[in-house]
Protein backbone atom coordinates (compact mmCIF):
# COMPACT_ATOMS: atom_id res chain seq x y z
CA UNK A 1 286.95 174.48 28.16
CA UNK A 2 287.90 171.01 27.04
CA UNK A 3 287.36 168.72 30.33
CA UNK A 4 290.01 165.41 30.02
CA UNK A 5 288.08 163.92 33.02
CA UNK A 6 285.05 164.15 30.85
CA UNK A 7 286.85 162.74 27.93
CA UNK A 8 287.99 159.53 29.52
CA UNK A 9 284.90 159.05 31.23
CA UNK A 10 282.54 158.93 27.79
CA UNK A 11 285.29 156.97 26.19
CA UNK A 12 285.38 154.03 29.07
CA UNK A 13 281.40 154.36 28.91
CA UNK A 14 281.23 153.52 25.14
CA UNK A 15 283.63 150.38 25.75
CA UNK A 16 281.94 148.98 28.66
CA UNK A 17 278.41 149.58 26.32
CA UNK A 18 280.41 148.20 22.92
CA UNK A 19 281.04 145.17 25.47
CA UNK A 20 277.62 144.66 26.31
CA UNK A 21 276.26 145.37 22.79
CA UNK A 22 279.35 142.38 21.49
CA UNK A 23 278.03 140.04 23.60
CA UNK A 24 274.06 140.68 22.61
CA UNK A 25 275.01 139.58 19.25
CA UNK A 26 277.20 136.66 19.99
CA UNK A 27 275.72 132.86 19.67
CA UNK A 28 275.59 132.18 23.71
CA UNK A 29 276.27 128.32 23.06
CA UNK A 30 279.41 129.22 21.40
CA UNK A 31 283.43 129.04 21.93
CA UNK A 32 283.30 133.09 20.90
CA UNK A 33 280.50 133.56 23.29
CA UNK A 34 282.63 132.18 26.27
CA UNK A 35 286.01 133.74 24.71
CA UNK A 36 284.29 137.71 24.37
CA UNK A 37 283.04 136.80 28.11
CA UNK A 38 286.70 136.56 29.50
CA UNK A 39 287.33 140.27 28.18
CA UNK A 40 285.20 141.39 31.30
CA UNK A 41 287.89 141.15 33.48
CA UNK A 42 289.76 143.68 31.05
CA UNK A 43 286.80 146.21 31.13
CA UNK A 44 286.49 145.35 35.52
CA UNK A 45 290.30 146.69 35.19
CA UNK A 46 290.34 149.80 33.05
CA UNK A 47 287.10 150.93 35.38
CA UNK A 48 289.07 150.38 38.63
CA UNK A 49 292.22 152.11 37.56
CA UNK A 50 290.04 154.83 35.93
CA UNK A 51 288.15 155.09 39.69
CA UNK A 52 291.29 155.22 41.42
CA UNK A 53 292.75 158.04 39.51
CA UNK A 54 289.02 159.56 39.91
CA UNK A 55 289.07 159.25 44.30
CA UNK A 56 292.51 161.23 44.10
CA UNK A 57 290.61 164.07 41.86
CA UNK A 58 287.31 163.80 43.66
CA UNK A 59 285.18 164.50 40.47
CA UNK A 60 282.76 161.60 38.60
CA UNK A 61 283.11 158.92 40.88
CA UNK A 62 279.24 158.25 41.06
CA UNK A 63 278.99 157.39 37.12
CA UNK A 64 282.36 155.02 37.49
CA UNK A 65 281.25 153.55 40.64
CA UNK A 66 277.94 152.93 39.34
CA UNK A 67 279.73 151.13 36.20
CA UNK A 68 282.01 149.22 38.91
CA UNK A 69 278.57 147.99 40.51
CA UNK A 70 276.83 147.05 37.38
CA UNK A 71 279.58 144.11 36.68
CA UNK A 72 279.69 142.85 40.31
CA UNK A 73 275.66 142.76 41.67
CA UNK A 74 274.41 139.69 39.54
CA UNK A 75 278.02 137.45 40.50
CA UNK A 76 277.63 135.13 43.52
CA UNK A 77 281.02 135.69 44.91
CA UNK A 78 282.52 132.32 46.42
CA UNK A 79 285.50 134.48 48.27
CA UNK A 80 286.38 133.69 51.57
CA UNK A 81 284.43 136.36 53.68
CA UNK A 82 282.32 137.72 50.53
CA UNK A 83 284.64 141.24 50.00
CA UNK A 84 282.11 142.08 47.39
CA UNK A 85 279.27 142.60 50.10
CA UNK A 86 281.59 145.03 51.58
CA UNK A 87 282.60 146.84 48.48
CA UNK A 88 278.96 147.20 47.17
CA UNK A 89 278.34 148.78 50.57
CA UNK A 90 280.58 150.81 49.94
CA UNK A 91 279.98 151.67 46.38
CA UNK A 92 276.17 152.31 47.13
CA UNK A 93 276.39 154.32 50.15
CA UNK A 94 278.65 157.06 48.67
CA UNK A 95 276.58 156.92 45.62
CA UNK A 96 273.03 157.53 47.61
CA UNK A 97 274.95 160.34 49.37
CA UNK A 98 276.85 162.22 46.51
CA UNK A 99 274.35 161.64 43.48
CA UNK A 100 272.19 164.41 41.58
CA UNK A 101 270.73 162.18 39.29
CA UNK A 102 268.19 160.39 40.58
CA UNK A 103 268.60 157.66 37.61
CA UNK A 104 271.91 155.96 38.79
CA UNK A 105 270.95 156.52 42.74
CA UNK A 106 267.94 154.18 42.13
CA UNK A 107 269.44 151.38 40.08
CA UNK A 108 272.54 151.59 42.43
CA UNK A 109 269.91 150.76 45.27
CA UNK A 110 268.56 147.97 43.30
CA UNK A 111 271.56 146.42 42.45
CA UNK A 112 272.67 146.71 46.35
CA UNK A 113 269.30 144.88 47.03
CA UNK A 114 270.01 142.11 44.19
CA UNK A 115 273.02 141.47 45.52
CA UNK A 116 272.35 141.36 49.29
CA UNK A 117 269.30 138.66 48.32
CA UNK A 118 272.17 136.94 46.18
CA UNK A 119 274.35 136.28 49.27
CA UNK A 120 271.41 135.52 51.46
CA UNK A 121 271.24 138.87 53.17
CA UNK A 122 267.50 138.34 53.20
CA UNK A 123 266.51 141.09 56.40
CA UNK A 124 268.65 143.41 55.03
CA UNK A 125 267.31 143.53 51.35
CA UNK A 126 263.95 144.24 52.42
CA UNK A 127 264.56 146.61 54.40
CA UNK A 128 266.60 148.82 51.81
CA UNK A 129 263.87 147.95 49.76
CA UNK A 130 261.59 149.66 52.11
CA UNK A 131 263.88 152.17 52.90
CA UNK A 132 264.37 153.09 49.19
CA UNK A 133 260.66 153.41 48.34
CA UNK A 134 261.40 152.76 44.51
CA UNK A 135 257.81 150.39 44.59
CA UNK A 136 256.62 154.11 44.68
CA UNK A 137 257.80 155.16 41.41
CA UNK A 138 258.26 152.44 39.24
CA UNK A 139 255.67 152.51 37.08
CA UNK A 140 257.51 155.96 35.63
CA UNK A 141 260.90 155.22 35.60
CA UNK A 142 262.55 153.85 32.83
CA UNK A 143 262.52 150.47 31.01
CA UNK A 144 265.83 149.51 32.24
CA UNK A 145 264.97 149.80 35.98
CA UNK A 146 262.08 148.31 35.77
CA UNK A 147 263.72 145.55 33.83
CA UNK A 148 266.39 145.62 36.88
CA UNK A 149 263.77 145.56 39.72
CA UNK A 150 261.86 142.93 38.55
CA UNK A 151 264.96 141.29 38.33
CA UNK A 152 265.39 142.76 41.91
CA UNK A 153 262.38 141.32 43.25
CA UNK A 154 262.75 137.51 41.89
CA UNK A 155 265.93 137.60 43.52
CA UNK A 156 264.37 138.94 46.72
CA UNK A 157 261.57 136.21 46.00
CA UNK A 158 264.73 133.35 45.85
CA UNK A 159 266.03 134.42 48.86
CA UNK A 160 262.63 134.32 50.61
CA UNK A 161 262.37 130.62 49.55
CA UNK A 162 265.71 129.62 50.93
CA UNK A 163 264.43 131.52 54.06
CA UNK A 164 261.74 129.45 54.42
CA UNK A 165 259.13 132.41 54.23
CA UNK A 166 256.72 131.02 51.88
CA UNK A 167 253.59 133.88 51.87
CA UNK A 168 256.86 136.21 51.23
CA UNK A 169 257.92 134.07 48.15
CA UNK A 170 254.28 134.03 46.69
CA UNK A 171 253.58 137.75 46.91
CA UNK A 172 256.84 138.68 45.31
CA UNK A 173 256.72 136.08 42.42
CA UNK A 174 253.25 135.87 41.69
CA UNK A 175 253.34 137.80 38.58
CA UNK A 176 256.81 136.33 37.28
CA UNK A 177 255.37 133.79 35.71
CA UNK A 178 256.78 131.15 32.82
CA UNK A 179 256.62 132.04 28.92
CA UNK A 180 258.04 134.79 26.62
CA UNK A 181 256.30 137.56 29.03
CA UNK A 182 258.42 136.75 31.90
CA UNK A 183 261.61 136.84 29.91
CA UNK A 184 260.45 140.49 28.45
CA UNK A 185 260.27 141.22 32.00
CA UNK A 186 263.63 140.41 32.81
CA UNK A 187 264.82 141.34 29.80
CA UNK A 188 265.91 137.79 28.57
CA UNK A 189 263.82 137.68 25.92
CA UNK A 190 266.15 136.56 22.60
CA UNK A 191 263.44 137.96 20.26
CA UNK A 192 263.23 140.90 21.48
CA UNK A 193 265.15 142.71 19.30
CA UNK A 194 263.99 141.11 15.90
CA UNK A 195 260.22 141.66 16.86
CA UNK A 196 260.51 145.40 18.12
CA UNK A 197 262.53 148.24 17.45
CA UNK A 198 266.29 148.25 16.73
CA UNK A 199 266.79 150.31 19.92
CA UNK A 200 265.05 148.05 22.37
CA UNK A 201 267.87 145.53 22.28
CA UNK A 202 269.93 148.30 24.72
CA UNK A 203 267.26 146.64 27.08
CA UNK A 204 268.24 142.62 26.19
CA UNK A 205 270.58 141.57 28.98
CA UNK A 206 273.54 139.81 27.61
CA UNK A 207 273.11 135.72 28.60
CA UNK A 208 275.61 135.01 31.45
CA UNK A 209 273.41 137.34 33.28
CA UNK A 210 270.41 135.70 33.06
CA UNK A 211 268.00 133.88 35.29
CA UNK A 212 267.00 130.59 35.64
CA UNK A 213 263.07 130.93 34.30
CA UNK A 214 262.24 127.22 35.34
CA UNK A 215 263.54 127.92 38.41
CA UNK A 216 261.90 130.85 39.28
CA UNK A 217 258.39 128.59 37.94
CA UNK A 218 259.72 126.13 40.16
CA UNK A 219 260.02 128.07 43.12
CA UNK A 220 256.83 130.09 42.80
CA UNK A 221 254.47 126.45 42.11
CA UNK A 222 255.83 125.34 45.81
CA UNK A 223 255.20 127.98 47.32
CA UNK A 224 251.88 128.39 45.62
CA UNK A 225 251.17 124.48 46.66
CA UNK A 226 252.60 124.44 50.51
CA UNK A 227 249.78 127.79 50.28
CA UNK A 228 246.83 126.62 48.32
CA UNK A 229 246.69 122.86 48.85
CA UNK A 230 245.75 122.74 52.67
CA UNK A 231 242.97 125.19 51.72
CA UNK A 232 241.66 122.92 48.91
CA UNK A 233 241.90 120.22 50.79
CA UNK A 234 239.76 121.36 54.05
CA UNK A 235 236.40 120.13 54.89
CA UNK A 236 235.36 123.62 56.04
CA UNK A 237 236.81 125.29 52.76
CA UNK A 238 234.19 127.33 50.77
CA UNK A 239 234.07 126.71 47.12
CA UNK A 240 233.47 130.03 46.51
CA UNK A 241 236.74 131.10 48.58
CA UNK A 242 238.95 133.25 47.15
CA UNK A 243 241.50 131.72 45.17
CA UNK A 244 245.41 132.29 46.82
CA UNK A 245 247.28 130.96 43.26
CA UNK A 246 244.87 130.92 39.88
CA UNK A 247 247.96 129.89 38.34
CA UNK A 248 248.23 127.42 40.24
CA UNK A 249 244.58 126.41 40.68
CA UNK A 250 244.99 126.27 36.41
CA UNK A 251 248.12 123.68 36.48
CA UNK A 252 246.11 121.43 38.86
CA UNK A 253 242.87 121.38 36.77
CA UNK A 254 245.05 121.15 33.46
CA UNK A 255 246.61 118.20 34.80
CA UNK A 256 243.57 116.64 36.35
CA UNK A 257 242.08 116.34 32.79
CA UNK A 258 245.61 114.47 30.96
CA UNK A 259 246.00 110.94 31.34
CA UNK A 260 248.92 109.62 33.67
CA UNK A 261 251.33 107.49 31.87
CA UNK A 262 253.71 106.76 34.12
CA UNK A 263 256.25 108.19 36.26
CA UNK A 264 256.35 112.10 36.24
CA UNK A 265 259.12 113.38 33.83
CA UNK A 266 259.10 117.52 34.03
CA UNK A 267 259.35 119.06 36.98
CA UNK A 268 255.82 120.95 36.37
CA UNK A 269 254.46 116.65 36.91
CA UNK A 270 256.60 116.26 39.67
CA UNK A 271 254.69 119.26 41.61
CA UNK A 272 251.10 118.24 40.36
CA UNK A 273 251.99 114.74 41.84
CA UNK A 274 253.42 115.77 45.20
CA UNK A 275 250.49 118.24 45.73
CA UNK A 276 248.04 115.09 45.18
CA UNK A 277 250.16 113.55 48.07
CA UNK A 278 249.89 116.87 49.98
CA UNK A 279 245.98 115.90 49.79
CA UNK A 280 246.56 112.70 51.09
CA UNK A 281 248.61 113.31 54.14
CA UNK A 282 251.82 111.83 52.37
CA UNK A 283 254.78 114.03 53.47
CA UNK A 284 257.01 111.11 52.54
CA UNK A 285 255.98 111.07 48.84
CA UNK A 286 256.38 114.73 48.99
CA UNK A 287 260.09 114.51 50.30
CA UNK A 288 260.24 112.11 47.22
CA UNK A 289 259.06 114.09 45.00
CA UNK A 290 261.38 117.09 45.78
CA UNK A 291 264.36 114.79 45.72
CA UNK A 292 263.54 114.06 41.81
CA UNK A 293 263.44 118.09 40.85
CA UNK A 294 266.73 118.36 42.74
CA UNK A 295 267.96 115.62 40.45
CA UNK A 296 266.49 117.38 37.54
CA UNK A 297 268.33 120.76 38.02
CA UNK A 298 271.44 121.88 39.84
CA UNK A 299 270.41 125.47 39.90
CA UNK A 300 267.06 123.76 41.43
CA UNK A 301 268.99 121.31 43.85
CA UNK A 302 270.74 124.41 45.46
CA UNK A 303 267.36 126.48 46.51
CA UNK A 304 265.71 123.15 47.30
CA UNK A 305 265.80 122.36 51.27
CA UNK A 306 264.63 118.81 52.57
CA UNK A 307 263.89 120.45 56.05
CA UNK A 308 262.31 123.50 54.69
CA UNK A 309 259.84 121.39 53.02
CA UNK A 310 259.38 118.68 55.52
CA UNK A 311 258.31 121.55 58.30
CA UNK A 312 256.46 123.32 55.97
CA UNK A 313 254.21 120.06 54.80
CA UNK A 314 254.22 118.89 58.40
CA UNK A 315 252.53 122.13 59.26
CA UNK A 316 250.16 121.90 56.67
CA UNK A 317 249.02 118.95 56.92
């Protein structure tokens, strides 16, 4: 029997994906890039009016909620009072309840958890995260959720950092690390699609939602330093110790063996130098050096915390 509800449904679907796939192939640095972007509103509408009609039938509202969710989880919103926090609750909680498929339950969990670490909902990311045991069955799900939770977890990782809970931001971004293989992860990576199969470029997430891949390397070397350096640093430490960062422990060396030539310029020499003045007792020079990333980087100035860092090098030292 011929299903309208159906009909509509797979026809909105193939838009919001013709969207996506638009964008994909669309310089990002261009006018058309930032013109095709404004059409999302369009697509947000047709979805919402679609759901509306759907909540007076009571039939499909998982698959249009979960396409609702999937343009609102990576936006910061700057509303008064955050409504989106509320609506994702929303969204998610009748979707963990009412889905069959296990498929859109998980990545509507994920994006729940992406978006509560986006807001600064720290506590109550992790513990969805906990609650949702999807750790458990990564490894076989998909390549688009695990594309989405390790985008999941760098956010979670962000948050941590803002939170001040440094052994928190090391575990969860120590294997997010700088280069193409990080990007793959994320699925930023703009070759992607010209080195591997036609159909992998479903998995290439369209630029505006990308994430800042110096910051994350920025965030993660901190963390690694306020860890590792105090260690290195000790009398009593064992040079056969276990090592908390090799990554780390590799920029140090690397940078031990170049020249210096004046001031530091990238924000990868501004970290090697304020861990030397970690070593030395010299908080101040650290507090220095954190001030000239911020100036480096707005997305960098806005995780960056003068008082995180001065309690945390205080403490270490």
């Amino acid at each position: 029997m011929f299903n309208i509800h159906d009909e509509i449904m797979n026809i909105i679907l193939k838009i919001d994906a013709e969207f996506i796939r638009i964008l994909q192939h669309i310089d990002v640095h261009s006018q058309d890039y930032l013109h095709r972007l404004k059409d999302e509103q369009r697509i947000c509408s047709i979805v919402n009016q679609f759901k509306t009609y759907l909540e007076s039938k009571s039939q499909d509202l998982c698959t249009i909620y979960m396409c609702m969710i999937e343009h609102i989880y990576y936006k910061y919103d700057r509303t008064p009072g955050q409504p989106s926090i509320a609506l994702m609750d929303q969204l998610c909680k009748y979707i963990r309840a009412n889905d069959t498929s296990n498929r859109i339950r998980v990545r509507a969990s994920l994006c729940h958890i992406y978006h509560l670490a986006l807001h600064d909902y720290y506590y109550k990311a992790c513990d969805l995260m906990k609650m949702c045991r999807i750790q458990d069955t990564i490894n076989s799900s998909d390549i688009s959720i695990q594309i989405l939770y390790n985008r999941t977890l760098v956010q979670l990782g962000l948050c941590a950092f803002r939170f001040g809970a440094i052994d928190e931001v090391h575990q969860t971004l120590v294997n997010m690390r700088s280069g193409n293989q990080i990007k793959e992860l994320l699925g930023q990576n703009i070759h992607l699609m010209h080195r591997q199969e036609i159909n992998n470029e479903q998995y290439l997430l369209p630029f505006h939602m990308h994430i800042n891949i110096e910051l994350i390397e920025c965030i993660y070397l901190i963390s690694a330093m306020l860890m590792e350096m105090p260690c290195m640093t000790s009398k009593f430490s064992s040079n056969r110790r276990r090592l908390i960062s090799k990554h780390f422990y590799i920029v140090m060396r690397q940078a031990e063996k170049q020249s210096i030539s004046g001031p530091p310029e990238t924000m990868l020499k501004h970290i090697v130098v304020a861990s030397h003045a970690l070593s030395l007792d010299d908080w101040k020079e650290i507090v220095h050096q954190e001030h000239s990333i911020k100036n480096m980087s707005m997305s960098i100035a806005s995780f960056l915390s003068v008082q995180l860092l001065v309690s945390r090098v205080t403490y270490s030292v």
